[in-house]
C-alpha atoms as a PDB file:
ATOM      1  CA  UNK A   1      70.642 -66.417-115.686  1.00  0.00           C
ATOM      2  CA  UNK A   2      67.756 -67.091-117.683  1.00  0.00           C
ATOM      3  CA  UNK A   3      66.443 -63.620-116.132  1.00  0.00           C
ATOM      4  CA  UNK A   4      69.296 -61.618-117.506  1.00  0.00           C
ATOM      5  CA  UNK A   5      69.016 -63.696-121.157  1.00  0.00           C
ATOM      6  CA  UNK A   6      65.343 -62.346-121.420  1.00  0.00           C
ATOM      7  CA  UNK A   7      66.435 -59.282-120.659  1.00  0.00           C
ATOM      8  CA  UNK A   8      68.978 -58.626-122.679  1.00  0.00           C
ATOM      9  CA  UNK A   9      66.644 -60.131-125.812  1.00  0.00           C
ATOM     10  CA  UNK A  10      64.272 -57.583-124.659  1.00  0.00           C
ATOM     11  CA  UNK A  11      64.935 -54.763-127.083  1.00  0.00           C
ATOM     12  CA  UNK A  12      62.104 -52.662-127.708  1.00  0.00           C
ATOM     13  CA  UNK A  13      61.675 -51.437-124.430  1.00  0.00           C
ATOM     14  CA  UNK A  14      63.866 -50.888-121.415  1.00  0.00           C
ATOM     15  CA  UNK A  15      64.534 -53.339-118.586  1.00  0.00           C
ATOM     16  CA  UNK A  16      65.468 -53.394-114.867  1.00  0.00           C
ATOM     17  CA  UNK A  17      68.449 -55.912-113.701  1.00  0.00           C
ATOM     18  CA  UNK A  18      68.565 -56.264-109.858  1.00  0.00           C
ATOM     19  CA  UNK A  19      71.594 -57.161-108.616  1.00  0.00           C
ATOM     20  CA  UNK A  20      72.466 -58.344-105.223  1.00  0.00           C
ATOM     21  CA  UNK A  21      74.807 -56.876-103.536  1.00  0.00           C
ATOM     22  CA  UNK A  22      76.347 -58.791-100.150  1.00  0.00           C
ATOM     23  CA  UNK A  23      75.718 -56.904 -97.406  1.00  0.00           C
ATOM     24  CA  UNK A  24      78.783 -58.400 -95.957  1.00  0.00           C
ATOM     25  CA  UNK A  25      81.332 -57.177 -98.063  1.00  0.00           C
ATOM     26  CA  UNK A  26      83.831 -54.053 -96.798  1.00  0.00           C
ATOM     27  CA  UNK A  27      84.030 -50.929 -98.416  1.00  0.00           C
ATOM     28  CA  UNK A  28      86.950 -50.486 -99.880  1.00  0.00           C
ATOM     29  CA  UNK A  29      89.365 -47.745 -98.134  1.00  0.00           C
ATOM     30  CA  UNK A  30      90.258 -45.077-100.849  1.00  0.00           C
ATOM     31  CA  UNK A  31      93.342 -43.184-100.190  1.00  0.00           C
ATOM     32  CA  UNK A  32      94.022 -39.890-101.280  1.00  0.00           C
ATOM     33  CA  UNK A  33      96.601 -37.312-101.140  1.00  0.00           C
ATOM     34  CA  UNK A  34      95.464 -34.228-100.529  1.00  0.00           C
END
């Protein structure tokens, strides 16, 4: 948290947020109807 604070008071210059993602978690099934 205090990561993303600094960040986000970083102004003058871009910054990089890594977020972790779970490996465990499903892909969602998207349905479409063609």
């Amino acid at each position: 948290k205090d990561a993303l604070k600094a960040a986000v008071q970083e102004t003058n210059k871009p910054t990089i947020i890594n977020v972790m993602i779970s490996s465990s978690a499903q892909r969602k099934q998207q349905d479409f109807d063609w």
